[in-house]
Protein backbone atom coordinates (compact mmCIF):
# COMPACT_ATOMS: atom_id res chain seq x y z
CA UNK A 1 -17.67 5.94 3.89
CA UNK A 2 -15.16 5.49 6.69
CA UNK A 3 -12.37 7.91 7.33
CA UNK A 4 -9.23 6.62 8.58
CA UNK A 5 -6.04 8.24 9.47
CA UNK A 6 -2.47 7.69 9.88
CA UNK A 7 -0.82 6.37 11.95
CA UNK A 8 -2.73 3.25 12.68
CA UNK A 9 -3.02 0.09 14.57
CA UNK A 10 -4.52 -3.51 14.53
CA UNK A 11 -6.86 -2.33 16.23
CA UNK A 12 -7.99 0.80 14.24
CA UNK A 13 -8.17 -1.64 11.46
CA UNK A 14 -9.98 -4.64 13.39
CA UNK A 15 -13.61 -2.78 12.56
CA UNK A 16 -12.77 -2.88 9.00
CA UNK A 17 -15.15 -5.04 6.64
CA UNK A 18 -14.59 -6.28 3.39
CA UNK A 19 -16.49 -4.43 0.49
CA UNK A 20 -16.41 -1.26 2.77
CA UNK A 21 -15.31 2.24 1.55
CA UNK A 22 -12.55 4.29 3.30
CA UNK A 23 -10.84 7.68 3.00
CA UNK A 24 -7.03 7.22 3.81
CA UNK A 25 -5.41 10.70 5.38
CA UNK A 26 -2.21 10.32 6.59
CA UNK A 27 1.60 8.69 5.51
CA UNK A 28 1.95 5.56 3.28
CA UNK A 29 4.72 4.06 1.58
CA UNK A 30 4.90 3.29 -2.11
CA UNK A 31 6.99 0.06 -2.40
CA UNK A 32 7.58 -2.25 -5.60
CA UNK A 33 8.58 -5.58 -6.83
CA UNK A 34 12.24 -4.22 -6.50
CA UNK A 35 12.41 -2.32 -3.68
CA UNK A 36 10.81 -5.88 -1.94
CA UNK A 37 13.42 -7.63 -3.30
CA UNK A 38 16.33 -5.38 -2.04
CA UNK A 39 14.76 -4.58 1.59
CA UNK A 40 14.16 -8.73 1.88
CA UNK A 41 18.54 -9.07 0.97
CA UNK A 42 18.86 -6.19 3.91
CA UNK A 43 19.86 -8.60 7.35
CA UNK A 44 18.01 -5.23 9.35
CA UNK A 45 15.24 -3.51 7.89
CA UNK A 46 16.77 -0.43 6.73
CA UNK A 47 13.14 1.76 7.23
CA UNK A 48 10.73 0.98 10.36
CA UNK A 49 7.78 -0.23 8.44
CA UNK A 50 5.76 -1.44 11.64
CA UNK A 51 2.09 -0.21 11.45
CA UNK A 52 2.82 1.41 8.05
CA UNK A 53 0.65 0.88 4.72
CA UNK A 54 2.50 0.04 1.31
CA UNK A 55 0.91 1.47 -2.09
CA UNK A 56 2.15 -0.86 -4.63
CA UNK A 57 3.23 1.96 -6.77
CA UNK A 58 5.29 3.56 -9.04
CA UNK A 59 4.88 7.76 -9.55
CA UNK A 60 5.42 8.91 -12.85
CA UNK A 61 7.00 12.44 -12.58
CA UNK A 62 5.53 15.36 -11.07
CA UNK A 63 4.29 17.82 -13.44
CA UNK A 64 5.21 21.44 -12.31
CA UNK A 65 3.97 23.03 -9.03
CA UNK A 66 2.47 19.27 -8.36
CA UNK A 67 4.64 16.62 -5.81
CA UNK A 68 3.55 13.79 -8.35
CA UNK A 69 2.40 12.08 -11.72
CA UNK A 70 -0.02 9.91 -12.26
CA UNK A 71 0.07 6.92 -9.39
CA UNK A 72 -2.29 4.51 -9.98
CA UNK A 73 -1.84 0.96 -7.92
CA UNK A 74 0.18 -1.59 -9.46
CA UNK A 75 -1.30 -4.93 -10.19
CA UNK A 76 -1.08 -6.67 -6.87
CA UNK A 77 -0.22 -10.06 -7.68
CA UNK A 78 2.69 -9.01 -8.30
CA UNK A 79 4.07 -8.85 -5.13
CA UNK A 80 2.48 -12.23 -3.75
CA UNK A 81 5.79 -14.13 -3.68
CA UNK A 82 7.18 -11.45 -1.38
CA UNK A 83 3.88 -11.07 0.94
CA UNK A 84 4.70 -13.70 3.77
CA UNK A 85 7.96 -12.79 4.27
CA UNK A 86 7.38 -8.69 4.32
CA UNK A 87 4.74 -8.70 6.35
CA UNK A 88 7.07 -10.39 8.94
CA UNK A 89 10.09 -8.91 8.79
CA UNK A 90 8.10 -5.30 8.48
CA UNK A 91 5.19 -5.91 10.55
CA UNK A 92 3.08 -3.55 7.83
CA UNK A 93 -0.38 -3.40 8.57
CA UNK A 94 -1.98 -2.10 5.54
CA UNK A 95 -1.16 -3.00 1.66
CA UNK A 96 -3.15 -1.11 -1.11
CA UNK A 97 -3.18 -2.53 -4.59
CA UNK A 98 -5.36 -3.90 -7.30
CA UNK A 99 -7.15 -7.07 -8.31
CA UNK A 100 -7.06 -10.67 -6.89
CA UNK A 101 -4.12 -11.84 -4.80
CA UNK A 102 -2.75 -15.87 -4.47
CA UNK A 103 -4.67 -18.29 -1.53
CA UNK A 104 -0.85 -17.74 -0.04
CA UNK A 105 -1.18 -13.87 -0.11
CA UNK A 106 -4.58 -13.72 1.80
CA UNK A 107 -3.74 -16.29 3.72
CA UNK A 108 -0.17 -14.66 5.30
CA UNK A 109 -2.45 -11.14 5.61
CA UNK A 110 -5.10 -13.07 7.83
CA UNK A 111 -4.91 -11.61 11.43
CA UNK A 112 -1.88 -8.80 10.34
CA UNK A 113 -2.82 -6.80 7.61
CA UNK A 114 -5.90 -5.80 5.64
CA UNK A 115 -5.72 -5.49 1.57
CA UNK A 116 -7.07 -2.44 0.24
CA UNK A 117 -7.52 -1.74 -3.26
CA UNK A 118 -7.66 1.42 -5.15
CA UNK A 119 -8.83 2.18 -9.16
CA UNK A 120 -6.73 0.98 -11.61
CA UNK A 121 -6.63 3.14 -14.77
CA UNK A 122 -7.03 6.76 -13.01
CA UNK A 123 -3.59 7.30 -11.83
CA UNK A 124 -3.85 11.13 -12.16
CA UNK A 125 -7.16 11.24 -10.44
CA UNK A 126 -5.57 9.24 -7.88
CA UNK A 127 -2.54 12.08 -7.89
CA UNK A 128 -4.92 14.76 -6.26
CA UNK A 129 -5.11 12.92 -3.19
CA UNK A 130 -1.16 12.90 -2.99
CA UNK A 131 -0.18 16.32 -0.99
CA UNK A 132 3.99 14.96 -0.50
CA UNK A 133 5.87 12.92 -2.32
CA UNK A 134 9.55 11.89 -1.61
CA UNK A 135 12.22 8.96 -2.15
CA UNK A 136 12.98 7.25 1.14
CA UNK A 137 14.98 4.35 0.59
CA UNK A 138 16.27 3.02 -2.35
CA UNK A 139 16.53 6.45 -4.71
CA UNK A 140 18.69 5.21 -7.39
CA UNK A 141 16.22 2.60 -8.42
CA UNK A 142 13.84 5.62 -9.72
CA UNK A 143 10.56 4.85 -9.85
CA UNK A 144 11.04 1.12 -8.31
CA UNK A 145 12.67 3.34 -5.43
CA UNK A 146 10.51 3.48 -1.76
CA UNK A 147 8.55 6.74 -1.41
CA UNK A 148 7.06 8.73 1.51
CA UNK A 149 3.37 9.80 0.36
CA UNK A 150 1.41 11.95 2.48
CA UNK A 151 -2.23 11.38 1.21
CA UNK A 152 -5.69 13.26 1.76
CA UNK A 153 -9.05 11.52 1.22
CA UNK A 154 -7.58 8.69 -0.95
CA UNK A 155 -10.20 6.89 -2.29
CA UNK A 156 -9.82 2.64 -1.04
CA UNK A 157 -11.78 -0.39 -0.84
CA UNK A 158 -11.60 -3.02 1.84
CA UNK A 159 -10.73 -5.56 -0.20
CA UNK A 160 -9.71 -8.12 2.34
CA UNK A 161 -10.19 -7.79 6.41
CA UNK A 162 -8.16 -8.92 9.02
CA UNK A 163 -10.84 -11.86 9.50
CA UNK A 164 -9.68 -13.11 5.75
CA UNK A 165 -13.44 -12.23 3.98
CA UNK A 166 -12.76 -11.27 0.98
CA UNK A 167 -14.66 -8.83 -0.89
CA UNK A 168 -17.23 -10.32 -3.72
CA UNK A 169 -15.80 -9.39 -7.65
CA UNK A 170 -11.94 -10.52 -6.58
């Protein structure tokens, strides 16, 4: 099991193999289809992504004395038509998801970001690694808004490396 933590860089991330195991401590940013679509219409990027990794997520609301719902990854391919051109204009490092991505998604993450994926179906088990939880950008699109998480231990899979191997099963 590797432990990472936030903030990272290329570099941090260059070790990384697909298929391996990792521990994610630090800040992420949940971001989904919408909140791609909107920051892609912005002529500045209106949050300094650079080095950051995006949960494709949505939180369901907190229950009390918690700072989230269940927040399980959204189903990745979702997001492939909008991969290429946020990874440039954000210069995000990271993505965590779920399942298979497009040739064109892997391909535009090869050499800039590595695909992580994280278990579909346990969103509240997934909750207890979430200690923060706040809208950043976007709040009036609710749960499609962009969120701050700060994370402990969260519980990833290499899914794809900066080198492009992808892990067996995808």
């Amino acid at each position: 099991m590797i432990k990472l933590k936030t903030p990272l860089t290329i570099k941090d991330l260059a070790a990384l193999k697909a298929g391996r195991e990792v521990l994610l401590t630090g800040e992420i940013f949940a971001m989904r289809d919408r909140a791609h679509q909107e920051f892609l219409k912005e002529k500045t990027p209106p949050l300094n992504l650079k080095n950051q990794i995006i949960y494709y997520m949505g939180p369901s609301p907190a229950r009390p004395g918690r700072p989230v719902g269940a927040c399980g990854p959204t189903t990745s391919a979702r997001m492939d038509k909008y991969t290429p051109q946020i990874l440039t204009k954000t210069g995000i490092i990271g993505i965590i998801g779920k399942g298979a991505r497009a040739a064109r998604a892997y391909e535009s993450m090869r050499g800039k970001a590595v695909y992580f994926i994280t278990y579909g179906g346990l969103g509240a088990l997934l909750a207890k690694s979430v200690r923060e939880c706040k809208p950043v950008l976007y709040p009036r699109f609710g749960a499609e808004a962009v969120f701050k998480l700060r994370v402990k231990d969260m519980p990833l899979i290499v899914a794809a490396d900066l080198k492009g191997n992808i892990t067996g099963g995808l």
